[in-house]
N, C-alpha and C. Protein backbone atom coordinates (compact mmCIF):
# COMPACT_ATOMS: atom_id res chain seq x y z
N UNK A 1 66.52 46.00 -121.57
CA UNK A 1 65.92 46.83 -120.53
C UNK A 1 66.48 48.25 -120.64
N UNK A 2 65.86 49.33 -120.66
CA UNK A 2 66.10 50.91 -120.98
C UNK A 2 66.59 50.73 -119.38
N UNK A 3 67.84 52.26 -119.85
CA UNK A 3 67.77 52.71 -118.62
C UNK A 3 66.95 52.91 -117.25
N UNK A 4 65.70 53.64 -117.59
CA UNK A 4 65.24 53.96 -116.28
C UNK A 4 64.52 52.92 -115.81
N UNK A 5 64.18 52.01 -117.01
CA UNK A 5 63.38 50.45 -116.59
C UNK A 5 64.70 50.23 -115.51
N UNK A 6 65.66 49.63 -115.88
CA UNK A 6 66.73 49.12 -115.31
C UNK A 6 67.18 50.12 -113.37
N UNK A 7 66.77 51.41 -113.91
CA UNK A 7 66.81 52.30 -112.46
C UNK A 7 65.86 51.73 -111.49
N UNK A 8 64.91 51.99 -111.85
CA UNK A 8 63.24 51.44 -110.93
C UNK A 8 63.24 50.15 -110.38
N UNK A 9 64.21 48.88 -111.41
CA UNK A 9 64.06 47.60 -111.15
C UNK A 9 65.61 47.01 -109.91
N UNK A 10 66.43 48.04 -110.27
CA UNK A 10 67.62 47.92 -108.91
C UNK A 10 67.03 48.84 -107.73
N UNK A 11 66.53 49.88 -108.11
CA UNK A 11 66.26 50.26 -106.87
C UNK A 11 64.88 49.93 -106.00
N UNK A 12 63.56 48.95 -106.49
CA UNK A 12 63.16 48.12 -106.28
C UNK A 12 63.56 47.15 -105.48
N UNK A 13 64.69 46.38 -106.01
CA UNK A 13 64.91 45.45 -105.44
C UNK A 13 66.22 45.76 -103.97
N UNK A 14 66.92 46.95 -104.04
CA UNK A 14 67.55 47.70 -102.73
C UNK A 14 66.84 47.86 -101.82
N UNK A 15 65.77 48.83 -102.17
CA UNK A 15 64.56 49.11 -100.92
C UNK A 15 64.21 47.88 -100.17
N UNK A 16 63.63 46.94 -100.93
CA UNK A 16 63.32 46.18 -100.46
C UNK A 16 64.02 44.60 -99.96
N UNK A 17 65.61 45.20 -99.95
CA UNK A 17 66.50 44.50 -98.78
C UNK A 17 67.52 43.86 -99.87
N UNK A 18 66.43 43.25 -101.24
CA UNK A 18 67.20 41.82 -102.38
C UNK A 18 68.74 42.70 -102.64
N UNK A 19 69.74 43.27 -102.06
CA UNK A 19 71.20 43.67 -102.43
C UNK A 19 71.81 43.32 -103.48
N UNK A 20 71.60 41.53 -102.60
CA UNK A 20 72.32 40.83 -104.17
C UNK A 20 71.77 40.62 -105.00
N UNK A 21 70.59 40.75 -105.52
CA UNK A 21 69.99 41.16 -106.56
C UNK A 21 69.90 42.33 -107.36
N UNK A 22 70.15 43.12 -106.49
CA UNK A 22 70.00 44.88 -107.24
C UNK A 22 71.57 44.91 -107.92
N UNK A 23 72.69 44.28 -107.10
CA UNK A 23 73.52 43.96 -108.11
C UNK A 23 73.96 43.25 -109.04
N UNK A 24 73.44 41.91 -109.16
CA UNK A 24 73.65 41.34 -109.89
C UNK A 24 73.07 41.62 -111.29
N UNK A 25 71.52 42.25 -111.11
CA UNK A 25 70.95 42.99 -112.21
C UNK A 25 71.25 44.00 -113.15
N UNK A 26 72.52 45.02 -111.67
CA UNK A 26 73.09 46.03 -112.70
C UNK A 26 74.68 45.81 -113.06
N UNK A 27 75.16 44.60 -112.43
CA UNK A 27 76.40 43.72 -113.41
C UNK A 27 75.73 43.45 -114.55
N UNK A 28 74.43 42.41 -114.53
CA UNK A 28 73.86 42.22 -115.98
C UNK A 28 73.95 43.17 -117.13
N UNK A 29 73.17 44.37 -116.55
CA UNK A 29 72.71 45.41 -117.67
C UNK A 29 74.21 45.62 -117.95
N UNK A 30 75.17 46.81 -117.00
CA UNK A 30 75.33 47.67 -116.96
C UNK A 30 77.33 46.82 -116.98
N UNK A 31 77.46 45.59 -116.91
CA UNK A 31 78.80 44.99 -116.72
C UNK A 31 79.68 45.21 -117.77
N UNK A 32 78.79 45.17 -119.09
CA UNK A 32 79.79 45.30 -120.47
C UNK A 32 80.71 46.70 -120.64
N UNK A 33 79.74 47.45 -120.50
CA UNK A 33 80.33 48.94 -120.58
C UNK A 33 81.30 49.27 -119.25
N UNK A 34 80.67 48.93 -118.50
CA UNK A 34 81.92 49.30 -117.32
C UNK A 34 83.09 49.00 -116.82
N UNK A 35 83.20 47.44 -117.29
CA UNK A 35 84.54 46.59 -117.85
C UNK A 35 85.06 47.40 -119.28
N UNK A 36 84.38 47.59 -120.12
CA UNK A 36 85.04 48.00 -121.59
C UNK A 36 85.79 49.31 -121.18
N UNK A 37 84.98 50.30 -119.91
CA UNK A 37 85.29 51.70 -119.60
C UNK A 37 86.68 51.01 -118.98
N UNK A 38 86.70 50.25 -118.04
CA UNK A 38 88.11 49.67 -117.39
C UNK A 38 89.30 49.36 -118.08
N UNK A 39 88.91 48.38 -119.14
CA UNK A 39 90.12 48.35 -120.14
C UNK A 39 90.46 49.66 -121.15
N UNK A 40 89.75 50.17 -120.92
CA UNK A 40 90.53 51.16 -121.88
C UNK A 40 90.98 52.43 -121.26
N UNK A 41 91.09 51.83 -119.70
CA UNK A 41 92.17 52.74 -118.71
C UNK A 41 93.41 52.09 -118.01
N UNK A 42 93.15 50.34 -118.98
CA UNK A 42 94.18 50.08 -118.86
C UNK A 42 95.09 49.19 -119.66
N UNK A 43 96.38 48.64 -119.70
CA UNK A 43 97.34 48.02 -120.57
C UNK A 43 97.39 46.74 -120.71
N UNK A 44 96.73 45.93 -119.47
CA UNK A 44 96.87 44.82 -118.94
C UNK A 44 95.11 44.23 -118.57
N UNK A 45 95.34 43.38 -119.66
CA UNK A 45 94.06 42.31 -119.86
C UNK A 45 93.65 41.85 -118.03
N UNK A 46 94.80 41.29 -117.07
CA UNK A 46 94.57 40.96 -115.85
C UNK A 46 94.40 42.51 -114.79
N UNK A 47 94.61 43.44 -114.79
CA UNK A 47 94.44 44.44 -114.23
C UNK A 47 93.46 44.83 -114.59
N UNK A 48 92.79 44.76 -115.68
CA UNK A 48 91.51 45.15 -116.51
C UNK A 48 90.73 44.51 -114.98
N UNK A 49 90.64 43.40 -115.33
CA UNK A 49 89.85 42.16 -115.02
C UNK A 49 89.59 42.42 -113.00
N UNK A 50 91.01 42.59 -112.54
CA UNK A 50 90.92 42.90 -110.85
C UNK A 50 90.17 44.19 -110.88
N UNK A 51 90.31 44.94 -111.20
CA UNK A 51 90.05 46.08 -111.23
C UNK A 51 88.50 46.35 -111.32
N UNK A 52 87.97 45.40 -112.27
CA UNK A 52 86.51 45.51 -112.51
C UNK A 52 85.89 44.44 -111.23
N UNK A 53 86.74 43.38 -111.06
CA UNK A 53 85.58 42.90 -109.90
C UNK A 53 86.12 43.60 -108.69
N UNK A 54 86.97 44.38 -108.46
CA UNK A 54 86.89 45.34 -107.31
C UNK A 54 86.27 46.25 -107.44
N UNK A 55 85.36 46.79 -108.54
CA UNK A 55 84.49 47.68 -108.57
C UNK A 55 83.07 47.25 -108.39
N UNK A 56 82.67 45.74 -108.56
CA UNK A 56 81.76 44.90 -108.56
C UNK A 56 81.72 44.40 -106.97
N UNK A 57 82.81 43.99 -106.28
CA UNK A 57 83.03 44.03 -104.73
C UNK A 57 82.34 45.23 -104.37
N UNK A 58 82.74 46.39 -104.89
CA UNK A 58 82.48 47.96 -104.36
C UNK A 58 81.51 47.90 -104.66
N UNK A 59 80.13 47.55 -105.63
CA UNK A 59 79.38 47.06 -105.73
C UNK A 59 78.40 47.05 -104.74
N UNK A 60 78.75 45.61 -104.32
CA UNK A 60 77.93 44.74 -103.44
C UNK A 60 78.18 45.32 -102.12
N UNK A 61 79.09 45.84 -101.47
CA UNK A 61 79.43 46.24 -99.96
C UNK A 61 78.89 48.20 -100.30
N UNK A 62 78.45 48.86 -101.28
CA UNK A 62 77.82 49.83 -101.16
C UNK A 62 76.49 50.25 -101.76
N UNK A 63 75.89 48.77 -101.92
CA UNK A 63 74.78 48.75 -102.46
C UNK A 63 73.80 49.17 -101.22
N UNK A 64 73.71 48.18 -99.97
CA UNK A 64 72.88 48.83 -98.77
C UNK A 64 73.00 50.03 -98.40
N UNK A 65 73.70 51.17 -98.38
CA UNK A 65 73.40 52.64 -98.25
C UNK A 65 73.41 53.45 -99.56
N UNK A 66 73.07 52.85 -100.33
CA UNK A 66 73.12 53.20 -101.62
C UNK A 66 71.77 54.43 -101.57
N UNK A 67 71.93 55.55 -101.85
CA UNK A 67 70.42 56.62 -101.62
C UNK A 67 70.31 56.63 -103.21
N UNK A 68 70.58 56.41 -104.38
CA UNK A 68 70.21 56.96 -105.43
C UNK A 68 70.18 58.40 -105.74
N UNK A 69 71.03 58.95 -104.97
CA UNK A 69 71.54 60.61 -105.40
C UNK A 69 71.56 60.91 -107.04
N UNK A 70 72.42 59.57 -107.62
CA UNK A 70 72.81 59.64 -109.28
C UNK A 70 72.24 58.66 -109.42
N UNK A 71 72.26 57.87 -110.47
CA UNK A 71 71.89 56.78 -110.99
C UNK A 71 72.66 55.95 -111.13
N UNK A 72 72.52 54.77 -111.00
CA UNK A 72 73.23 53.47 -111.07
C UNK A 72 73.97 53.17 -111.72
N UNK A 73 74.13 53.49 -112.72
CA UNK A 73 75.14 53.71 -113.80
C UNK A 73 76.09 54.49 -113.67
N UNK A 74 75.68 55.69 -112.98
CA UNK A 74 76.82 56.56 -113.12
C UNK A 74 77.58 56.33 -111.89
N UNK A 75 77.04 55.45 -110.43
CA UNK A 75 77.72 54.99 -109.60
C UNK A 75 78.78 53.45 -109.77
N UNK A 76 78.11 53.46 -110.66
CA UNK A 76 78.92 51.99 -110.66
C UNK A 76 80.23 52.32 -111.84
N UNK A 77 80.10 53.57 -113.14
CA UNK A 77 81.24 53.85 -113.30
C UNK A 77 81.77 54.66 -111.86
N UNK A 78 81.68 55.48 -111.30
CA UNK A 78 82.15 56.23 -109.99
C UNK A 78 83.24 55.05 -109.21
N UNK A 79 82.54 54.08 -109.29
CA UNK A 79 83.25 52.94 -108.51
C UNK A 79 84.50 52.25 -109.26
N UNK A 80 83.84 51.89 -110.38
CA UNK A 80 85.05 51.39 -111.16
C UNK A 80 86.30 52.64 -111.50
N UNK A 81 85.76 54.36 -111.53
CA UNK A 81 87.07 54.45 -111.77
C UNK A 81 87.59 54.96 -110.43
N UNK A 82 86.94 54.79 -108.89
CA UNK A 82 87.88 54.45 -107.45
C UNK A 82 88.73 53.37 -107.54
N UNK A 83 88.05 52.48 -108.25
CA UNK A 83 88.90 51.15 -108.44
C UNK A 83 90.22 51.09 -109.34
N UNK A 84 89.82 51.59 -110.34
CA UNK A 84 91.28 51.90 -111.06
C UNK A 84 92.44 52.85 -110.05
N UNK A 85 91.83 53.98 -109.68
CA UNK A 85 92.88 54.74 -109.03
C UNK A 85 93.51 53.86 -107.78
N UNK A 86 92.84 52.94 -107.10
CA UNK A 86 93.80 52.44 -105.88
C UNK A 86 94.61 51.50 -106.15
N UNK A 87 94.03 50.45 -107.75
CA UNK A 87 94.81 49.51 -107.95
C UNK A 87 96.31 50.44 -109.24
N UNK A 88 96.33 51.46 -109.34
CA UNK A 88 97.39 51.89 -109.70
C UNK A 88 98.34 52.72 -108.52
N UNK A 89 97.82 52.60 -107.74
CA UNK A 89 98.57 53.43 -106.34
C UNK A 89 98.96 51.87 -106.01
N UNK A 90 98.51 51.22 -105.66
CA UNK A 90 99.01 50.26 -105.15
C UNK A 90 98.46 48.59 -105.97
N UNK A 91 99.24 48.37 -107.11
CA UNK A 91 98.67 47.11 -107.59
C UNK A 91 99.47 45.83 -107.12
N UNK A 92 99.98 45.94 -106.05
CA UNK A 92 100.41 44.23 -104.99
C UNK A 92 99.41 44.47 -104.07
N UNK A 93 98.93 45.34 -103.71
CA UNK A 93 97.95 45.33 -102.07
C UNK A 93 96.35 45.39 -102.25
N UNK A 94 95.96 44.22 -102.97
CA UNK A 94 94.45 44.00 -103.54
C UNK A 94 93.50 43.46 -102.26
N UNK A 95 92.63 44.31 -102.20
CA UNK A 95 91.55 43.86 -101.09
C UNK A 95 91.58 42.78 -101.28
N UNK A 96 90.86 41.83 -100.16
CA UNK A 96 90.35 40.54 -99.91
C UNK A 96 88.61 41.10 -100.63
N UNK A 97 88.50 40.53 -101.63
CA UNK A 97 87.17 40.45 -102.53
C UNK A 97 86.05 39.56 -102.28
N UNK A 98 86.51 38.03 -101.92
CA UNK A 98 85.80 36.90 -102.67
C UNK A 98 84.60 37.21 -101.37
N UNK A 99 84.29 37.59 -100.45
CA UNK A 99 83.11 37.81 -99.66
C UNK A 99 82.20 38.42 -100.25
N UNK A 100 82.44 39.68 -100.43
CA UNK A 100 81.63 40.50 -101.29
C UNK A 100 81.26 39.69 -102.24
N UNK A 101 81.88 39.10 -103.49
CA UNK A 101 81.61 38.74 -104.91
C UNK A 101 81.14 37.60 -104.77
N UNK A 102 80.92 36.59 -104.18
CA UNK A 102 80.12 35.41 -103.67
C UNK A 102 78.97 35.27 -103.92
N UNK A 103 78.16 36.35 -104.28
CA UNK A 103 76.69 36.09 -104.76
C UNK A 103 76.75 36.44 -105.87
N UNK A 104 77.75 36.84 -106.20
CA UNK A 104 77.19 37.62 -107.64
C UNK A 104 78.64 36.95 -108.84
N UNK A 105 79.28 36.53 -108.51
CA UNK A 105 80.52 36.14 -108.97
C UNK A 105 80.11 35.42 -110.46
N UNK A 106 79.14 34.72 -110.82
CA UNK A 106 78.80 34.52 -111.57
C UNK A 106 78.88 35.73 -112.73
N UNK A 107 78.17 36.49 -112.49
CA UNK A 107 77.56 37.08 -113.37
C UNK A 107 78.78 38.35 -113.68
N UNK A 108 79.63 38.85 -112.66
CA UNK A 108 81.07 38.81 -113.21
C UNK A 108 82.01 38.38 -114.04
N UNK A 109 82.15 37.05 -113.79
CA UNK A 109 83.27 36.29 -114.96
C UNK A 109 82.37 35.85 -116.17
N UNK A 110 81.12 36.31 -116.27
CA UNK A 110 80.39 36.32 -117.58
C UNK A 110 80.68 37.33 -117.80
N UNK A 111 80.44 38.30 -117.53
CA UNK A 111 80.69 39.89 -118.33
C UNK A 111 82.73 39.70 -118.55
N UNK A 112 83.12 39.26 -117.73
CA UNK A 112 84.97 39.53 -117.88
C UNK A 112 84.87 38.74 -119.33
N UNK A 113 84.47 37.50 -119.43
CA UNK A 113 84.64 36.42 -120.58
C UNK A 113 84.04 37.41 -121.70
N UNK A 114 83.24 37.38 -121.41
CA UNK A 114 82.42 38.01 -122.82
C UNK A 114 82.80 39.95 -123.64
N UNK A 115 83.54 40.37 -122.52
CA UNK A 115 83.59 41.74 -123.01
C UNK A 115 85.31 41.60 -123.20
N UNK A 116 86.08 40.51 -122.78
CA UNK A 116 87.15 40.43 -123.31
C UNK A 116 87.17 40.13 -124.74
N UNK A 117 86.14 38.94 -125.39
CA UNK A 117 86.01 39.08 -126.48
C UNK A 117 86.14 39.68 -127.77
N UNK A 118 85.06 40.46 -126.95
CA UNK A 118 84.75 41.62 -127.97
C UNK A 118 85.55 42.86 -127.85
N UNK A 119 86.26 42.80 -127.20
CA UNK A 119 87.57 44.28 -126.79
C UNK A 119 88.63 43.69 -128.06
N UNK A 120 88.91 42.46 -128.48
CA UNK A 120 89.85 41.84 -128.77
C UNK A 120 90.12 41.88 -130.64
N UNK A 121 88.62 42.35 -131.00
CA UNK A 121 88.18 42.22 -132.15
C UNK A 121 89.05 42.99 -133.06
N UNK A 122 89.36 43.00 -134.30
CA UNK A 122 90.10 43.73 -135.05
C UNK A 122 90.07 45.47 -135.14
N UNK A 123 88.81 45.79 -135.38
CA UNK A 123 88.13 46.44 -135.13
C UNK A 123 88.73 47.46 -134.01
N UNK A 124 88.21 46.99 -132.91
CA UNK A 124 88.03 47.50 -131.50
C UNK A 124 90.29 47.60 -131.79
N UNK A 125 90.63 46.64 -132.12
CA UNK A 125 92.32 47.13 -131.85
C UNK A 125 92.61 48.15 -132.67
N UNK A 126 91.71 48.62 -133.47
CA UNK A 126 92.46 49.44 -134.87
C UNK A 126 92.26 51.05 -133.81
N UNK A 127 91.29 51.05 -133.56
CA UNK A 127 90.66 52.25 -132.77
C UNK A 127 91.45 52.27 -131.28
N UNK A 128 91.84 51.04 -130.96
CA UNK A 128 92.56 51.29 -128.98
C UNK A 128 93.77 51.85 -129.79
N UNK A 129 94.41 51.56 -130.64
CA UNK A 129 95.95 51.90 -131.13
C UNK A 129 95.81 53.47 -131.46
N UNK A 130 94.93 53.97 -131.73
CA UNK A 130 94.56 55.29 -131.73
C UNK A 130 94.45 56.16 -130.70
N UNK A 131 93.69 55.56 -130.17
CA UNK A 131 93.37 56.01 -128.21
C UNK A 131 94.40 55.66 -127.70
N UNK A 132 95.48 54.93 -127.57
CA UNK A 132 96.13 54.58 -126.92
C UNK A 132 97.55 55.92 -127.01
N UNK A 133 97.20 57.00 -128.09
CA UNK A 133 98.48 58.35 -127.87
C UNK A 133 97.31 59.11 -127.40
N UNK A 134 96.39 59.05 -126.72
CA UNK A 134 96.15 59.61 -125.68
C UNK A 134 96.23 60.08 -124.82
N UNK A 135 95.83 61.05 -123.65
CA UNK A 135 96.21 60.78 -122.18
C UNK A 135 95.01 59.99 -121.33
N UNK A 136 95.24 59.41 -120.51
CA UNK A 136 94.65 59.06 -120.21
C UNK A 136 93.05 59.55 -119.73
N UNK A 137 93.00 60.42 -119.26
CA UNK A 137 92.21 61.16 -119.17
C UNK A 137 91.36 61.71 -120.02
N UNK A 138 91.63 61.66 -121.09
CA UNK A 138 91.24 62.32 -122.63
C UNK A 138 90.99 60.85 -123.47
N UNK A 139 91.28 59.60 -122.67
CA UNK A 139 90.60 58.11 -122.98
C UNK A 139 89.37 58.25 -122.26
N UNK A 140 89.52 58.25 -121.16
CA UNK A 140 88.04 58.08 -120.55
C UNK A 140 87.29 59.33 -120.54
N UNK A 141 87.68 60.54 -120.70
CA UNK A 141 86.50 61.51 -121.44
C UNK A 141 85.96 60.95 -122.81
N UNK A 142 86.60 60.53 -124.02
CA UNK A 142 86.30 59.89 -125.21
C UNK A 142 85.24 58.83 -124.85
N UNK A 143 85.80 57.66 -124.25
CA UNK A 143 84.92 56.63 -123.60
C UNK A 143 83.42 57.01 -123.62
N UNK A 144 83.38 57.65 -122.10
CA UNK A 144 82.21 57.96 -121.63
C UNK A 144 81.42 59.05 -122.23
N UNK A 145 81.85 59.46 -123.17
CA UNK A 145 80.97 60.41 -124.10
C UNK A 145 81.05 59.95 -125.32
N UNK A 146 81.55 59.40 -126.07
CA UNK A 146 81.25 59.02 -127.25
C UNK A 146 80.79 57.71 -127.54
N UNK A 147 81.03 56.60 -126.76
CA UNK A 147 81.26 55.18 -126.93
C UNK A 147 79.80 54.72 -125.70
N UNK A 148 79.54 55.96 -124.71
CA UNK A 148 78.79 55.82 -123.65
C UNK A 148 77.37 56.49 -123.76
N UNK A 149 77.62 57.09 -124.64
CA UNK A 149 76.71 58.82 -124.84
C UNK A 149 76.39 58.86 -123.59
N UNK A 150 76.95 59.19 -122.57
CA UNK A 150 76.75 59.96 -121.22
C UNK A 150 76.34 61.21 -121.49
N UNK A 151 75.76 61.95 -120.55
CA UNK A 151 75.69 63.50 -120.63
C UNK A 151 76.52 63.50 -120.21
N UNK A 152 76.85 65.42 -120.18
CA UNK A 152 78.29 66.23 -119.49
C UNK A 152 77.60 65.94 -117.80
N UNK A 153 76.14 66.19 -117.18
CA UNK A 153 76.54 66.02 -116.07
C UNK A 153 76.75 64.86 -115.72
N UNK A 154 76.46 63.79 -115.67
CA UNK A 154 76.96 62.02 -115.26
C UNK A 154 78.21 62.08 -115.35
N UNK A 155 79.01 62.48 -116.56
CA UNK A 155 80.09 62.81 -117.22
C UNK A 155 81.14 63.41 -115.86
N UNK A 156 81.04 64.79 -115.54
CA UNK A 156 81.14 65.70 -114.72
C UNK A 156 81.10 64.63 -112.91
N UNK A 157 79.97 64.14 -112.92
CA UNK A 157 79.84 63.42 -111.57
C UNK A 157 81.05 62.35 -111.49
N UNK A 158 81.22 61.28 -112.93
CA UNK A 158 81.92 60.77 -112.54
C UNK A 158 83.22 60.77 -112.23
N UNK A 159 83.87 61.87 -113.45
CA UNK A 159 85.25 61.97 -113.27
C UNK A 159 85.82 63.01 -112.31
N UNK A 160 84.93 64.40 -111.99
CA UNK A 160 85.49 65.25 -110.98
C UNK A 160 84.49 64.70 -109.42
N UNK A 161 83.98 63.56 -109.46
CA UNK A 161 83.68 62.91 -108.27
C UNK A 161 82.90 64.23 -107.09
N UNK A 162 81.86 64.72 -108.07
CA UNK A 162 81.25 65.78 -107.09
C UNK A 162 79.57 65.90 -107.48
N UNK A 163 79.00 66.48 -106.29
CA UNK A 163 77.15 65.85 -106.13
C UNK A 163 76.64 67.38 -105.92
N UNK A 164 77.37 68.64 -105.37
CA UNK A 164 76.72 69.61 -105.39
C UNK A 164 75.90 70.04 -107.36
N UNK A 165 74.92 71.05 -107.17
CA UNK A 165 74.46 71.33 -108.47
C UNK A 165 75.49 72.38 -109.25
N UNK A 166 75.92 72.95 -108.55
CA UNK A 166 76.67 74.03 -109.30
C UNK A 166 78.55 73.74 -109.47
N UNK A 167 78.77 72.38 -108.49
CA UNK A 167 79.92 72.25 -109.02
C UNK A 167 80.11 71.10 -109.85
N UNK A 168 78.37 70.43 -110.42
CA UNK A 168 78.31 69.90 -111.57
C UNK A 168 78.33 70.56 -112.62
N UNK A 169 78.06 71.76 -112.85
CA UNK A 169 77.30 72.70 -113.50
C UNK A 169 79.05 73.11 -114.66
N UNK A 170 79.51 73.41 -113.27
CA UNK A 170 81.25 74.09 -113.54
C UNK A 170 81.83 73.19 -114.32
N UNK A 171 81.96 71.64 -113.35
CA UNK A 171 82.72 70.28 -114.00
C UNK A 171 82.40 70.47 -115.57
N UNK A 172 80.79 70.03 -115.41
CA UNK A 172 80.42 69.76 -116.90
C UNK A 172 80.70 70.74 -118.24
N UNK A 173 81.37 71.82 -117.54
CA UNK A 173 81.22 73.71 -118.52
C UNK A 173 82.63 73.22 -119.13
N UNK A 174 83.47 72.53 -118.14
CA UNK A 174 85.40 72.53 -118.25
C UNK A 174 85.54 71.36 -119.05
N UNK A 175 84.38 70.16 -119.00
CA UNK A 175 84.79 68.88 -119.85
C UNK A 175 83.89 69.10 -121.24
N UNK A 176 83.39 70.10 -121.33
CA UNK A 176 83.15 70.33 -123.00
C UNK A 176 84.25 70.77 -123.57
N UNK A 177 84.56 71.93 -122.78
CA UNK A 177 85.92 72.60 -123.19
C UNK A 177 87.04 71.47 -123.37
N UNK A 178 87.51 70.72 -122.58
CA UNK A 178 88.09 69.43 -122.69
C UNK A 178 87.89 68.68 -123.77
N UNK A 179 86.77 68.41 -124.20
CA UNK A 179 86.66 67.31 -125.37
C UNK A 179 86.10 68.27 -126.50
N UNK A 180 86.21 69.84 -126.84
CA UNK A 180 86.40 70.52 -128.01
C UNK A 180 87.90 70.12 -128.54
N UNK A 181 89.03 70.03 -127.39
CA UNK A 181 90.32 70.09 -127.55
C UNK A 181 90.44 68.95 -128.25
N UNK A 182 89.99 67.99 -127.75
CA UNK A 182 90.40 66.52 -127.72
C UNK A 182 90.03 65.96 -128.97
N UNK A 183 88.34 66.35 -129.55
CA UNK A 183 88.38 66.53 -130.73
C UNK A 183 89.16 67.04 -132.06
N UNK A 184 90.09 68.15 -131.55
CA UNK A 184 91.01 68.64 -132.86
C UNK A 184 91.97 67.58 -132.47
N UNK A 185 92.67 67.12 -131.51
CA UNK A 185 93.67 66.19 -131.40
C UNK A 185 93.62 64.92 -131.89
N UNK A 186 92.31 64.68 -132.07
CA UNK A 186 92.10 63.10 -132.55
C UNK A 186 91.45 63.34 -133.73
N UNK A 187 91.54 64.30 -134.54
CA UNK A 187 91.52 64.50 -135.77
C UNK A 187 92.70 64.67 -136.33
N UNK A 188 94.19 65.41 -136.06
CA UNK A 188 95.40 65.54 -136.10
C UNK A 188 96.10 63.82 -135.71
N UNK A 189 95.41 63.23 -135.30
CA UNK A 189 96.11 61.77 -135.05
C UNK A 189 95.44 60.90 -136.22
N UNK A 190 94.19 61.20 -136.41
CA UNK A 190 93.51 60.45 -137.67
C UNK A 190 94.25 61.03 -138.80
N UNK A 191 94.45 62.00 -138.85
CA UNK A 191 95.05 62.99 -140.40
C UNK A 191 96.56 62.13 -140.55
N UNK A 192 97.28 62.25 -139.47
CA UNK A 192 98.85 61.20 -139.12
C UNK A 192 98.79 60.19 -139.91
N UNK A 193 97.90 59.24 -139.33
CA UNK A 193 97.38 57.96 -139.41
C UNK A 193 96.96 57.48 -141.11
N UNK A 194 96.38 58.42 -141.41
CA UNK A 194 95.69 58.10 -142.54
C UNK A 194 94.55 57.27 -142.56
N UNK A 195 93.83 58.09 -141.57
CA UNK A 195 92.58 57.52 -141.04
C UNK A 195 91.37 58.24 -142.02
N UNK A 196 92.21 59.38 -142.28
CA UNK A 196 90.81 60.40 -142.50
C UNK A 196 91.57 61.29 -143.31
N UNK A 197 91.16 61.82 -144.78
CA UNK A 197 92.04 62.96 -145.72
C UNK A 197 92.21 63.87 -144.86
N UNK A 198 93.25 65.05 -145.32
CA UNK A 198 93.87 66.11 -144.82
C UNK A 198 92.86 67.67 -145.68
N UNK A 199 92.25 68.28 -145.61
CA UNK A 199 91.07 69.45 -145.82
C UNK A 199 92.55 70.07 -147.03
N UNK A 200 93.82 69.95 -146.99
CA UNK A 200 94.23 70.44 -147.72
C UNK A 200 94.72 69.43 -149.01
């Protein structure tokens, strides 16, 4: 299902009351990438894992006032990375979840099972060990633009968490500039590495 198929068919089913349906549809589509965006903001396979169904909780309890300002995608990363920031402010004091996730819980610990998998792959470790002299921040800019092909504004919405037009406009002007940098840095870590020859 394309994106905007996938837009029309959650917000279809919101309007017209189905909640737990509009989420469970965009756990379906939209669960792999937004768990994969989670682990690779974090160290810990089980923090991965809380973290994403507290964004999937966040989910389901802000799906009914949900206006479609952005798109579904770019709210449901928005959510997952609220979710990372509270469970690193405070990772002993975890909401009470299982209400929220009760309809949809299924289709959760399918995406946790299945995108742990594939995070796990040889592959996928050769490249986190790379990302991982990162900052963090300069992980999930990488993420969501290269691994996501997000635009700069979705991009911009999600990480400086703002809806006006012109202080998308700004966000999105500062995270090119951001990932010009980030680009020479992760070419200087590939060159290290012996990922990639040296031009000299």
């Amino acid at each position: 299902m394309g994106e905007t198929d996938l837009e029309q068919r959650v917000r279809q089913l919101a309007t017209a009351g189905d909640h737990a349906a509009a989420v469970e549809l965009a756990v379906h589509a939209l669960g792999d990438e937004v768990y994969a965006y989670v682990a690779s903001r974090s160290r810990d396979e089980d923090d991965a894992g809380e973290v994403f169904a507290q964004a999937c909780a966040d989910l389901v309890t802000s799906m009914p006032a949900f206006q479609f300002r952005c798109s579904i995608r770019t709210w449901f990363y928005r959510l997952a990375r609220s979710a990372g920031a509270r469970h690193r402010a405070s990772p002993g004091n975890q909401r009470e979840r299982h209400v929220a996730l009760s309809q949809v819980s299924e289709a959760v610990d399918q995406v946790r099972t299945r995108t742990r998998l594939h995070l796990r792959t040889e592959v996928k470790d050769g490249f986190r060990k790379l990302r991982d002299q990162l900052e963090p921040d300069d992980q999930q800019l990488l993420m969501l633009r290269l691994d996501r092909d997000l635009g700069w504004n979705e991009i911009a919405e999600i990480v400086e968490d703002v809806d006006d037009t012109a202080e998308i406009s700004r966000a999105a002007a500062r995270l090119r500039q951001q990932f010009q940098k980030l680009k020479d840095r992760l070419r200087t870590l590939a060159i290290a590495e012996g990922l990639i020859p040296s031009d000299s």
